[in-house]
PDB file of N, CA and C in Angstrom:
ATOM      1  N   UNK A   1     -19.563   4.065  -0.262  1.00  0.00           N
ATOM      2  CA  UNK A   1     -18.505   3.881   0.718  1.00  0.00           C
ATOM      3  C   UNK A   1     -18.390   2.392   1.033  1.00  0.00           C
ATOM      4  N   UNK A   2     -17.170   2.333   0.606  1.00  0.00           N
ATOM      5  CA  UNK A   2     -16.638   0.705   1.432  1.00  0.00           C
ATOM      6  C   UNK A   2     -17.067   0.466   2.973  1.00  0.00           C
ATOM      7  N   UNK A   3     -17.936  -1.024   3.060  1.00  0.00           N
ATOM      8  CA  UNK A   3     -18.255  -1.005   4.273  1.00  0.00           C
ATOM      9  C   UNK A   3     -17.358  -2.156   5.440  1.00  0.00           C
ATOM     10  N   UNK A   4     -15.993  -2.119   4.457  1.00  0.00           N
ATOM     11  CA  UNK A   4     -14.688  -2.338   5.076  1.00  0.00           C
ATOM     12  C   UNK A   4     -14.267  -1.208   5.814  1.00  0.00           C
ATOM     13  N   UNK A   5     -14.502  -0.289   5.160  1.00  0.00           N
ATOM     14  CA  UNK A   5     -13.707   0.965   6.162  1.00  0.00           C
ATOM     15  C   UNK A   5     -13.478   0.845   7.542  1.00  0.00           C
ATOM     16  N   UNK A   6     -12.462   1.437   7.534  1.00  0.00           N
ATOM     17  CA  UNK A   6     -12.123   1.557   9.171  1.00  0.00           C
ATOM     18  C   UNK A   6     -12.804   2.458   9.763  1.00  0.00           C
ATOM     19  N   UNK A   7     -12.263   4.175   9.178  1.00  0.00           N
ATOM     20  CA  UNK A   7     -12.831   5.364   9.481  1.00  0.00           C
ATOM     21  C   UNK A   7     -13.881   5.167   8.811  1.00  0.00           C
ATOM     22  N   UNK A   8     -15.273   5.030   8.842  1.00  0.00           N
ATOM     23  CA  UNK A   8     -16.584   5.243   8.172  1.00  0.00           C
ATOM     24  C   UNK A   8     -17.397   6.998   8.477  1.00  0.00           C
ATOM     25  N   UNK A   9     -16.550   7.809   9.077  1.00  0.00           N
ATOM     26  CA  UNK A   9     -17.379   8.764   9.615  1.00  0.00           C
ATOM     27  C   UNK A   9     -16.458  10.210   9.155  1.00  0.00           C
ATOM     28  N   UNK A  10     -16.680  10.518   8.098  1.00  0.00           N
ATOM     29  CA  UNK A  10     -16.505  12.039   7.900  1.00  0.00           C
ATOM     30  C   UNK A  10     -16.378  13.239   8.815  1.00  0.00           C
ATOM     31  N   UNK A  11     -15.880  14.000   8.479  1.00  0.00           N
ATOM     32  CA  UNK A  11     -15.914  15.356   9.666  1.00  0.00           C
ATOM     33  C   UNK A  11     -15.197  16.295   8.208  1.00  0.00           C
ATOM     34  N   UNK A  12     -16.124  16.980   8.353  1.00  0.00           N
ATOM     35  CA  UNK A  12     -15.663  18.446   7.726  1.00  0.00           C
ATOM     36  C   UNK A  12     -16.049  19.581   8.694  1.00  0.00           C
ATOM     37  N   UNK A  13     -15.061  20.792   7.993  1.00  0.00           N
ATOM     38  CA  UNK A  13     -14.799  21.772   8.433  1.00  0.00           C
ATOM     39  C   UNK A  13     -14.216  22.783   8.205  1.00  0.00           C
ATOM     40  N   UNK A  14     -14.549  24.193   8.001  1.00  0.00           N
ATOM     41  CA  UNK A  14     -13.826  25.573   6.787  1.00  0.00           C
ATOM     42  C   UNK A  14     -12.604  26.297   7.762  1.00  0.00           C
ATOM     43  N   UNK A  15     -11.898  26.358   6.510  1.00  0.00           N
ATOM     44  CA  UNK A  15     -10.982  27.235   7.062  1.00  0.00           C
ATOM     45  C   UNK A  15     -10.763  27.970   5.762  1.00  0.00           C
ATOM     46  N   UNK A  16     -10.003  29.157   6.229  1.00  0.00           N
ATOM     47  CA  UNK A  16      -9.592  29.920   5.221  1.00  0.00           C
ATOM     48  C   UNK A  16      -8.197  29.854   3.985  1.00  0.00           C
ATOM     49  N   UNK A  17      -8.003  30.862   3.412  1.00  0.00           N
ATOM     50  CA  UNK A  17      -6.811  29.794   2.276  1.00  0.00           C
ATOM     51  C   UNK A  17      -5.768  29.882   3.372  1.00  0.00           C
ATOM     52  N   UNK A  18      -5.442  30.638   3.884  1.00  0.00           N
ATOM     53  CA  UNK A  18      -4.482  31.021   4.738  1.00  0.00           C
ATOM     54  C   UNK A  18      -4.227  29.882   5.678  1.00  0.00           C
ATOM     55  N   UNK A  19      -4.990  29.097   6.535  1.00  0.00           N
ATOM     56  CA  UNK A  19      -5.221  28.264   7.282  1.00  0.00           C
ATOM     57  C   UNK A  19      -4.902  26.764   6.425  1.00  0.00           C
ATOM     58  N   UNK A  20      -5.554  26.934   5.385  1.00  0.00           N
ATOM     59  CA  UNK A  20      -5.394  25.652   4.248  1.00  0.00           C
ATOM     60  C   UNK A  20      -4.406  25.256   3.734  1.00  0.00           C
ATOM     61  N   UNK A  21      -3.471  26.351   3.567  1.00  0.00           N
ATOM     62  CA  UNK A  21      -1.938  26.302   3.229  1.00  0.00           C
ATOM     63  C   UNK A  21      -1.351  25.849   4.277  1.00  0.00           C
ATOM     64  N   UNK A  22      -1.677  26.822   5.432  1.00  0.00           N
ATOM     65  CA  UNK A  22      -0.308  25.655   6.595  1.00  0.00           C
ATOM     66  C   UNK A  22      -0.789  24.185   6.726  1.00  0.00           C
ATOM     67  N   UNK A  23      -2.117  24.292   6.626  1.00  0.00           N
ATOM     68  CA  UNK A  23      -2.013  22.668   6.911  1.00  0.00           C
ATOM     69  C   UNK A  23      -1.515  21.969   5.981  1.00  0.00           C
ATOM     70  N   UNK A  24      -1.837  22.169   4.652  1.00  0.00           N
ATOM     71  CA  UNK A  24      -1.072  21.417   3.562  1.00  0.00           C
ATOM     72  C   UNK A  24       0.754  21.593   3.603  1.00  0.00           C
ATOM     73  N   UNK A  25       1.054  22.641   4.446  1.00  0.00           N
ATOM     74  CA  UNK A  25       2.704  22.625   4.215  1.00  0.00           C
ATOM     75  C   UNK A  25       3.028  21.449   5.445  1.00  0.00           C
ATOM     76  N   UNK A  26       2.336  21.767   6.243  1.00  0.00           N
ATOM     77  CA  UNK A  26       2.714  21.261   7.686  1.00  0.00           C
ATOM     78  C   UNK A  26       2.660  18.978   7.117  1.00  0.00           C
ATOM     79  N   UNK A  27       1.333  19.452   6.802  1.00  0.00           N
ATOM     80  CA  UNK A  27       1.315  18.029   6.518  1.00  0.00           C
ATOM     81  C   UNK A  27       2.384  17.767   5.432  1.00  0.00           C
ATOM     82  N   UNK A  28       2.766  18.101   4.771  1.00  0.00           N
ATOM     83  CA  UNK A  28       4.128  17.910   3.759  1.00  0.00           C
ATOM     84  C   UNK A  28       4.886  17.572   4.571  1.00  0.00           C
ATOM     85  N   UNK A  29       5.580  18.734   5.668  1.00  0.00           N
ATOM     86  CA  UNK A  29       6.615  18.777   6.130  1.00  0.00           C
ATOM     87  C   UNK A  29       6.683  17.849   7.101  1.00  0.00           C
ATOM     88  N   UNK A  30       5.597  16.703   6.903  1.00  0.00           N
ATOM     89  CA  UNK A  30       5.467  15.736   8.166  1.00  0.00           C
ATOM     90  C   UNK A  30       5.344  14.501   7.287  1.00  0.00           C
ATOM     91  N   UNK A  31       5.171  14.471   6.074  1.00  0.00           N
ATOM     92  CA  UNK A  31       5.241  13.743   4.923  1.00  0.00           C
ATOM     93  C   UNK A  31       4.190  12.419   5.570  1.00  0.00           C
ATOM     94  N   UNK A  32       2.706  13.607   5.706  1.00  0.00           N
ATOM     95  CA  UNK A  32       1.849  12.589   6.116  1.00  0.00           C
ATOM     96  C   UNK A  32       0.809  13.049   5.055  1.00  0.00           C
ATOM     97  N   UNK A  33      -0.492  11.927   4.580  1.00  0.00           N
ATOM     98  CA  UNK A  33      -1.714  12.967   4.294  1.00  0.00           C
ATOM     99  C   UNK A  33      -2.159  13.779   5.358  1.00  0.00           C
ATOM    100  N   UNK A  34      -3.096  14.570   4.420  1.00  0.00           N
ATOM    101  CA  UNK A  34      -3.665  15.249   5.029  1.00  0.00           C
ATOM    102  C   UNK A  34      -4.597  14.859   6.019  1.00  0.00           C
ATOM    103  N   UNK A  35      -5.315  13.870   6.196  1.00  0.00           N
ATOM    104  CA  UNK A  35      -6.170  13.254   6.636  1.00  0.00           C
ATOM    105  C   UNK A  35      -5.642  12.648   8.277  1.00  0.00           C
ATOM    106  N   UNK A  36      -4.358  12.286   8.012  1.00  0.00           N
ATOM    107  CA  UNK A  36      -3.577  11.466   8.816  1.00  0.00           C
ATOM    108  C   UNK A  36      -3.359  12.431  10.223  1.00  0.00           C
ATOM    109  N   UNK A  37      -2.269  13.635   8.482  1.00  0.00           N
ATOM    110  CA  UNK A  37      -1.833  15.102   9.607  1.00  0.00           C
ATOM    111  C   UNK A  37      -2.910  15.523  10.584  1.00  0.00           C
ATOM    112  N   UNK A  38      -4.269  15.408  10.266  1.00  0.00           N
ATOM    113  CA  UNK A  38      -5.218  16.655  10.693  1.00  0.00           C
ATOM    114  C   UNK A  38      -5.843  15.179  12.055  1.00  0.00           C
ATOM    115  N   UNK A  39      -5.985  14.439  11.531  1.00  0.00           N
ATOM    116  CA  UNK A  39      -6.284  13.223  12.959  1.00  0.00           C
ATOM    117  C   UNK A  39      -5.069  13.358  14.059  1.00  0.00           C
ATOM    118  N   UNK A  40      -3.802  13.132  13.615  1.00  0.00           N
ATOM    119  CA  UNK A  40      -2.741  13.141  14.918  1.00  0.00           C
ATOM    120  C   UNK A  40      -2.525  14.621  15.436  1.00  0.00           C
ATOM    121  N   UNK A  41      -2.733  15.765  14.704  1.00  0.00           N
ATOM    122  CA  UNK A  41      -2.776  16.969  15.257  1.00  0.00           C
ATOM    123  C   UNK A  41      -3.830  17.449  16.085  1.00  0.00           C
ATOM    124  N   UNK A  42      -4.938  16.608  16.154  1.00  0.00           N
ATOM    125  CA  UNK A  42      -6.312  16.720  16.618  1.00  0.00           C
ATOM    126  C   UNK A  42      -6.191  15.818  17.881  1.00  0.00           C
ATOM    127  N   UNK A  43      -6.526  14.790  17.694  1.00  0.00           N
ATOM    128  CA  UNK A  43      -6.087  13.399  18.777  1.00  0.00           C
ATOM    129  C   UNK A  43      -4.964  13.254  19.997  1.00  0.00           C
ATOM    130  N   UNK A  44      -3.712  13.604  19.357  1.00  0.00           N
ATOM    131  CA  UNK A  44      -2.631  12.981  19.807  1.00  0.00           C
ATOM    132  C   UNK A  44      -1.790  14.179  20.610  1.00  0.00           C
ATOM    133  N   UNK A  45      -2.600  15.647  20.520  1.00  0.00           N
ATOM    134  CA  UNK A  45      -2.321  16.457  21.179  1.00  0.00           C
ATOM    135  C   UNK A  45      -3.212  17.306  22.018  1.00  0.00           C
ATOM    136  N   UNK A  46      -2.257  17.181  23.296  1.00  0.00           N
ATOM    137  CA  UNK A  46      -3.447  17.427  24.391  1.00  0.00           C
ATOM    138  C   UNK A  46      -3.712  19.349  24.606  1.00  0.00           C
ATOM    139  N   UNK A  47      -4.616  19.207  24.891  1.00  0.00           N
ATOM    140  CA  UNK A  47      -5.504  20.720  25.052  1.00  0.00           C
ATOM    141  C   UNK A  47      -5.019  21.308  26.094  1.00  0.00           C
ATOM    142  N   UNK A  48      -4.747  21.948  26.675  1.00  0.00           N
ATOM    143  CA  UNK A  48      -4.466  22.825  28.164  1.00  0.00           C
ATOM    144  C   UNK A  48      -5.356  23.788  28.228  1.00  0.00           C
ATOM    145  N   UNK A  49      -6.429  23.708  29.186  1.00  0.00           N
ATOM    146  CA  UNK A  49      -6.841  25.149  29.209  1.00  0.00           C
ATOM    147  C   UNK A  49      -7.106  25.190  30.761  1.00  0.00           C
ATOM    148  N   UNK A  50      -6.760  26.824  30.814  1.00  0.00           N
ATOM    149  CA  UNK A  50      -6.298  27.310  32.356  1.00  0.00           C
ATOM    150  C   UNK A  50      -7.376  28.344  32.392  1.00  0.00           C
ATOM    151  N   UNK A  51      -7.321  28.460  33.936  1.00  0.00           N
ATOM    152  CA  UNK A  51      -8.364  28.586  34.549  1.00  0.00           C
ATOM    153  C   UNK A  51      -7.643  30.389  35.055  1.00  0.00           C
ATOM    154  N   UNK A  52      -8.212  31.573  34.725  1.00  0.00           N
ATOM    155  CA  UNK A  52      -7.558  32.476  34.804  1.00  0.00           C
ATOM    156  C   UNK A  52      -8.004  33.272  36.136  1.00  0.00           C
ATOM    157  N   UNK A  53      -9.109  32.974  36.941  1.00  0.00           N
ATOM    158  CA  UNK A  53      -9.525  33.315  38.062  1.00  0.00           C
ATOM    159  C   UNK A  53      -8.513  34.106  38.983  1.00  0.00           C
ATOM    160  N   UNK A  54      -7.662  33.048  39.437  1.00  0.00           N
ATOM    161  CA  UNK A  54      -7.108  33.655  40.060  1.00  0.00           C
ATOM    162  C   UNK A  54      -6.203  35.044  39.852  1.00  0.00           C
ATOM    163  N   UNK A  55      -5.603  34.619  38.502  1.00  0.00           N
ATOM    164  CA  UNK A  55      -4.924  35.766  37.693  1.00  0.00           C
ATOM    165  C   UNK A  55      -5.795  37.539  38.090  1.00  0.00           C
ATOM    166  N   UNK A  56      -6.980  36.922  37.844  1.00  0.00           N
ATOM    167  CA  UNK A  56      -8.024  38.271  38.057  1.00  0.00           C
ATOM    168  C   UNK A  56      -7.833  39.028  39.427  1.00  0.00           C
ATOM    169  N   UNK A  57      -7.910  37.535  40.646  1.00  0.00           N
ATOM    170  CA  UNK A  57      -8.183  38.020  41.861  1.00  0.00           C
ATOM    171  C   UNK A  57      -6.868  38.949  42.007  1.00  0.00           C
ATOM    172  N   UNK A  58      -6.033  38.549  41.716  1.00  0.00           N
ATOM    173  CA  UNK A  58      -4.260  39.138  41.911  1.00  0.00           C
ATOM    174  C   UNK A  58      -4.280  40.017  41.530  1.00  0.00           C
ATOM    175  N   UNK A  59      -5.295  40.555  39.940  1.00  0.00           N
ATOM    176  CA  UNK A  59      -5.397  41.900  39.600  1.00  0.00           C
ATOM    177  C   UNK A  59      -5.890  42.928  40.116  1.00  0.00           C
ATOM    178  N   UNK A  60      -7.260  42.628  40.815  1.00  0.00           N
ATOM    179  CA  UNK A  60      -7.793  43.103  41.761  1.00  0.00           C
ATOM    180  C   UNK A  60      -6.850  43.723  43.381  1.00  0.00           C
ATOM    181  N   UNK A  61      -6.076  42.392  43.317  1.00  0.00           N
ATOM    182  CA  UNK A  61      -5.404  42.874  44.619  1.00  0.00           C
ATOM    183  C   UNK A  61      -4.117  43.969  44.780  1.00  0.00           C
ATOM    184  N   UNK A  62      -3.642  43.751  43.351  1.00  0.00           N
ATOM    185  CA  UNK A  62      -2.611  44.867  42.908  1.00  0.00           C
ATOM    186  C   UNK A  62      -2.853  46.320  43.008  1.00  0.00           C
ATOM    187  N   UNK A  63      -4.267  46.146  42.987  1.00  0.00           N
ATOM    188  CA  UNK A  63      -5.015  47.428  42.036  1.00  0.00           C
ATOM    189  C   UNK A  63      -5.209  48.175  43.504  1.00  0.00           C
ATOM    190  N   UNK A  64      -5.620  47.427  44.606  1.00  0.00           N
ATOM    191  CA  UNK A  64      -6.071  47.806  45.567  1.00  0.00           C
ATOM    192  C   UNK A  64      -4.586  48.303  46.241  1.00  0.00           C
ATOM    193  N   UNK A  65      -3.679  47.408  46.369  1.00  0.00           N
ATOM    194  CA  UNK A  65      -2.296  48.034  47.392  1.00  0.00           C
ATOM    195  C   UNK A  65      -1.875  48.696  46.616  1.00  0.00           C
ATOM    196  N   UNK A  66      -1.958  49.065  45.427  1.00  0.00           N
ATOM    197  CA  UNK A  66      -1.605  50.363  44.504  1.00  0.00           C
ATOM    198  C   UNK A  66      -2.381  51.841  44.987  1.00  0.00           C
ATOM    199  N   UNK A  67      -3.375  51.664  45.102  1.00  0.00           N
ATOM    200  CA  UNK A  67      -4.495  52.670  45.800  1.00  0.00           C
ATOM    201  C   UNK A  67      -3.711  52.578  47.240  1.00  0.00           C
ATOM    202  N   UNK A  68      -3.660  51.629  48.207  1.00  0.00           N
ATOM    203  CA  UNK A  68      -3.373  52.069  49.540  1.00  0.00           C
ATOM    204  C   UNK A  68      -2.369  52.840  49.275  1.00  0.00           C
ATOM    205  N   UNK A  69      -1.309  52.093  48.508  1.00  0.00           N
ATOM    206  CA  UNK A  69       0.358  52.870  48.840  1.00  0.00           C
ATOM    207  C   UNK A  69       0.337  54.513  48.434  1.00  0.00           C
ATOM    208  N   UNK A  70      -0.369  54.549  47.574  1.00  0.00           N
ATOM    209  CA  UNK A  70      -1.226  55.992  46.938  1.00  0.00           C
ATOM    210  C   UNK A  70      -1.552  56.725  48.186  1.00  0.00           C
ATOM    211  N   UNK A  71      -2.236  56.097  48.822  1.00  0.00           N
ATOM    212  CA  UNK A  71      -2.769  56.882  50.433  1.00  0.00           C
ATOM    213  C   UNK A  71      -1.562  57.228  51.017  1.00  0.00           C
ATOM    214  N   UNK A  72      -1.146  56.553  51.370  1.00  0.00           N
ATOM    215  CA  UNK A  72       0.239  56.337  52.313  1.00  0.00           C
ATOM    216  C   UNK A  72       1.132  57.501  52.321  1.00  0.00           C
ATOM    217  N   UNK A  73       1.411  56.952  50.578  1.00  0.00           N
ATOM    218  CA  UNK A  73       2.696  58.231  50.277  1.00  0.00           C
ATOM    219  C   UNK A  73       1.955  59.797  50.216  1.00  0.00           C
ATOM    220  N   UNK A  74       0.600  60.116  50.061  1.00  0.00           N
ATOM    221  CA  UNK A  74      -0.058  61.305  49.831  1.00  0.00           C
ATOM    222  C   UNK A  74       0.302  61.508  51.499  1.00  0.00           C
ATOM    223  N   UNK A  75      -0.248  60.663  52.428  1.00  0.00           N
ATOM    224  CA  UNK A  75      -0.194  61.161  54.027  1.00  0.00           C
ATOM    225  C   UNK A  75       0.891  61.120  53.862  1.00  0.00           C
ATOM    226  N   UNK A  76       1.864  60.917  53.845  1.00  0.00           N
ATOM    227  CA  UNK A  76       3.688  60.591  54.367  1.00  0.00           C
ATOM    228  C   UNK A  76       4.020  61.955  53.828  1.00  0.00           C
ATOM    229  N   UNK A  77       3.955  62.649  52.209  1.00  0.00           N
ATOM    230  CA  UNK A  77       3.920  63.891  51.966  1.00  0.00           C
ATOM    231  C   UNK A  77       3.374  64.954  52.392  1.00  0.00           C
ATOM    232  N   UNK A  78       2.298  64.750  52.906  1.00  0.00           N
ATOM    233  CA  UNK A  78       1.513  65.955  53.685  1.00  0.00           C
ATOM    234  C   UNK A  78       2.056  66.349  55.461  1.00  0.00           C
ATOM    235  N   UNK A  79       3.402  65.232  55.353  1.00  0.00           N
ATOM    236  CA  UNK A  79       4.023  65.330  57.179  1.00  0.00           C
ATOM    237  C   UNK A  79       3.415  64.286  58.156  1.00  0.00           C
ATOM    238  N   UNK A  80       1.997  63.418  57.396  1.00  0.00           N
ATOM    239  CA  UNK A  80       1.545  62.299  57.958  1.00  0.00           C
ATOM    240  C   UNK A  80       2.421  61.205  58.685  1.00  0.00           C
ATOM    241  N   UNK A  81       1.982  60.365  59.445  1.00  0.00           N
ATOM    242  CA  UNK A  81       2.686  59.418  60.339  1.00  0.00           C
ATOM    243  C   UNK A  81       1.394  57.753  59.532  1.00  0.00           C
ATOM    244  N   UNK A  82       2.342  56.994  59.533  1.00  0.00           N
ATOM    245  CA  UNK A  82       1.313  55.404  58.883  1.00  0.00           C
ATOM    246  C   UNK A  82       1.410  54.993  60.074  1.00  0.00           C
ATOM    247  N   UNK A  83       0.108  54.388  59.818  1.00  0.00           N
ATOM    248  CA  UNK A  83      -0.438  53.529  61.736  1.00  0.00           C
ATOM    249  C   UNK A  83       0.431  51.755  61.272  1.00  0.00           C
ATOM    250  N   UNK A  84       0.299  51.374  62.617  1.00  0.00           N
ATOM    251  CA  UNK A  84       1.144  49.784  62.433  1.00  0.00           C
ATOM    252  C   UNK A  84      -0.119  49.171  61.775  1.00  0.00           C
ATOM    253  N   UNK A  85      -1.370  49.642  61.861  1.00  0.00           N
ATOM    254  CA  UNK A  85      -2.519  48.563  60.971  1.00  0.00           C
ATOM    255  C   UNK A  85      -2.345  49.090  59.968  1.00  0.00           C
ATOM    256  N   UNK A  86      -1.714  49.864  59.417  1.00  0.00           N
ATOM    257  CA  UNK A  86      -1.551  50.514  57.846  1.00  0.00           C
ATOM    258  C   UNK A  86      -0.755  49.222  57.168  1.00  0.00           C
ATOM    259  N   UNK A  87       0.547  49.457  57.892  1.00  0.00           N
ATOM    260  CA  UNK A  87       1.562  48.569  57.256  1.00  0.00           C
ATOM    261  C   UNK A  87       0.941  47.038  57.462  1.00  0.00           C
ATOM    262  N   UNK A  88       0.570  46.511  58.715  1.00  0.00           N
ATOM    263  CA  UNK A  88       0.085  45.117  58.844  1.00  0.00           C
ATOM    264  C   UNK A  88      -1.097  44.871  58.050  1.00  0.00           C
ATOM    265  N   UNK A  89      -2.069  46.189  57.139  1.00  0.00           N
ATOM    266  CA  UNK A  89      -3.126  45.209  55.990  1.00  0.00           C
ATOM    267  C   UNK A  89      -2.162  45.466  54.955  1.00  0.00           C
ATOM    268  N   UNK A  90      -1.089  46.176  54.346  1.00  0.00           N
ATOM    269  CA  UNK A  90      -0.291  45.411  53.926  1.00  0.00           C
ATOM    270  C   UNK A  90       0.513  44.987  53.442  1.00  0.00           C
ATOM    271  N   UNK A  91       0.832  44.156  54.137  1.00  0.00           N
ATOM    272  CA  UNK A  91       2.208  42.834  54.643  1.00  0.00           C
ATOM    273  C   UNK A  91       1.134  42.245  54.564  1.00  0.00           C
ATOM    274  N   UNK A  92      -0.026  41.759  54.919  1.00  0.00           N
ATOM    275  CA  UNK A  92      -0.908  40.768  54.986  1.00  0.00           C
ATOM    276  C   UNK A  92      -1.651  40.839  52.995  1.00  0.00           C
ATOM    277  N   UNK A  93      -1.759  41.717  52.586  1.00  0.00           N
ATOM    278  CA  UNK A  93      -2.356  41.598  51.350  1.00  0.00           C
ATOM    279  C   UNK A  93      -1.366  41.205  50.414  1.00  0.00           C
ATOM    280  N   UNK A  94       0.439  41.962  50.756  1.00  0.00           N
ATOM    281  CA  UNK A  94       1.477  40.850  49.948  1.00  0.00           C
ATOM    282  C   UNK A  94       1.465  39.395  49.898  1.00  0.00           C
ATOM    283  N   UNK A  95       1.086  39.424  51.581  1.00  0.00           N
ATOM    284  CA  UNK A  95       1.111  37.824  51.468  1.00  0.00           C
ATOM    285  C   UNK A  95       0.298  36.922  50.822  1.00  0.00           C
ATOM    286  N   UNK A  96      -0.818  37.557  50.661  1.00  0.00           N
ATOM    287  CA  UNK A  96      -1.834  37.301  49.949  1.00  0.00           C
ATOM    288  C   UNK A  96      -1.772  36.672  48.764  1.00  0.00           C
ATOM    289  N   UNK A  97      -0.956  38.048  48.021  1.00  0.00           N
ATOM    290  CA  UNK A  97      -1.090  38.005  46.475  1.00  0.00           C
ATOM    291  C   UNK A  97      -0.204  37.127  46.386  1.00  0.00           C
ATOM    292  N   UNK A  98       1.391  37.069  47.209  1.00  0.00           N
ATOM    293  CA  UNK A  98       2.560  35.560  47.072  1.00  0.00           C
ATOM    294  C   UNK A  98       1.675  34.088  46.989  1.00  0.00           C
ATOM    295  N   UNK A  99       0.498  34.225  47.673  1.00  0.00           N
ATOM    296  CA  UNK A  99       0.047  32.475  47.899  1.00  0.00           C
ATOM    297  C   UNK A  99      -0.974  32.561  46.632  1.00  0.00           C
ATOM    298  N   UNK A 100      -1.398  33.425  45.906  1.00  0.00           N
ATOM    299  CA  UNK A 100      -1.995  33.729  44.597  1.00  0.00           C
ATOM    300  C   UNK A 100      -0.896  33.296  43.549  1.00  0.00           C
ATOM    301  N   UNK A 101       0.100  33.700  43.810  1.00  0.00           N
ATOM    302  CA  UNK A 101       0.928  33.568  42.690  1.00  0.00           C
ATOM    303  C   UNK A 101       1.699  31.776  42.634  1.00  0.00           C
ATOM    304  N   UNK A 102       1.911  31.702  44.269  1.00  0.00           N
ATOM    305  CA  UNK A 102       2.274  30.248  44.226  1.00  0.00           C
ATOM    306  C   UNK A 102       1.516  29.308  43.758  1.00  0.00           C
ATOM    307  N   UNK A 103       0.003  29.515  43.976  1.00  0.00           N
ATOM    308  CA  UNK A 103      -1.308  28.671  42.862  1.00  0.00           C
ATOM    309  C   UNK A 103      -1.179  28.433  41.912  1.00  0.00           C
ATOM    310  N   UNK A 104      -0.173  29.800  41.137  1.00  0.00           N
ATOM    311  CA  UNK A 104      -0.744  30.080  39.444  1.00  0.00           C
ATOM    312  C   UNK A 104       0.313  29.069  39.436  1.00  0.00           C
ATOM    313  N   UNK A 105       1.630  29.282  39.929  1.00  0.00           N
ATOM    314  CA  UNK A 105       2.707  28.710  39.312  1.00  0.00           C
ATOM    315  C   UNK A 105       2.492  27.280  39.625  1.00  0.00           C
ATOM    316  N   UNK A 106       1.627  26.964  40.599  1.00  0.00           N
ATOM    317  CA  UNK A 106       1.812  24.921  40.603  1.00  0.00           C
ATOM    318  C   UNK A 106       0.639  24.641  39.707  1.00  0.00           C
ATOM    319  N   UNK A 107      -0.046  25.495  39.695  1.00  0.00           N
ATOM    320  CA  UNK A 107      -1.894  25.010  39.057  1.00  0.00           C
ATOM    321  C   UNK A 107      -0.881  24.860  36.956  1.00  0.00           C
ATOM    322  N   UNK A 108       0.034  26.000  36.583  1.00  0.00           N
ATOM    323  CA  UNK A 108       0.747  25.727  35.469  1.00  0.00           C
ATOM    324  C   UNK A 108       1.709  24.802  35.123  1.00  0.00           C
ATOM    325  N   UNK A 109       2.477  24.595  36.550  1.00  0.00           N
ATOM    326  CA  UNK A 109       3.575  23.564  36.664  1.00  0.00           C
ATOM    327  C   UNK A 109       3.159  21.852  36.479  1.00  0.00           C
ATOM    328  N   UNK A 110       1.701  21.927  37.163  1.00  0.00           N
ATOM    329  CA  UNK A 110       1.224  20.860  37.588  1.00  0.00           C
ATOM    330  C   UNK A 110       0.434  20.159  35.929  1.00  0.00           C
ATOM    331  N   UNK A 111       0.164  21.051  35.025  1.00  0.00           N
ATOM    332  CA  UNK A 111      -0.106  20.953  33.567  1.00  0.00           C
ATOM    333  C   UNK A 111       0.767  20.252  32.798  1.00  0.00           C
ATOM    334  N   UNK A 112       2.443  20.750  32.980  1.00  0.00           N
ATOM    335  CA  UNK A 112       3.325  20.894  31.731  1.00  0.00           C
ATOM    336  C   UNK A 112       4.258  19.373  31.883  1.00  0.00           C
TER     337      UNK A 112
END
């Protein structure tokens, strides 16, 4: 190895033929080498990765006012009456899940 080189440092790595082909088309279709293609596709593009937590908690919370409303409508069918703390946990657990969802959407917005 030339100890002019710029890049002096190798990196390999397997992929399958399937995988090997797009990169060789892609890099065509970018009328770069391969070497070039696979550095600026690597480097020059940024990663996003999101944090799905909350997504979960929201699932959780769905799951649960799905079960209450379940209660509700079983008492409401049986000639039952809903107490005002029925409806006020929730109106309070909608609100909940709205300030869950306003997270997801700035915590994604705040990415792009």
């Amino acid at each position: 190895m030339s100890e002019n080189r710029r890049r002096n440092i190798q990196v390999k790595f397997w992929v399958d033929e399937d995988e090997n082909r797009k990169i060789i088309e892609k890099a065509r279709l970018s009328k770069m080498k391969i070497g070039r293609y696979i550095r600026n596709a690597s480097l020059k593009k940024e990663i996003i990765i999101y944090d799905f937590t909350s997504v979960f908690d929201l699932s959780a919370q769905i799951s649960r006012i799905g079960n209450n409303i379940n209660q509700i409508a079983k008492k409401l069918n049986q000639g039952g009456r809903i107490s005002s703390s029925e409806i006020n946990y929730l109106h309070s657990t909608l609100e909940n899940i709205e300030k869950v969802l306003m997270n997801i959407y700035n915590d994604v917005s705040e990415r792009e």
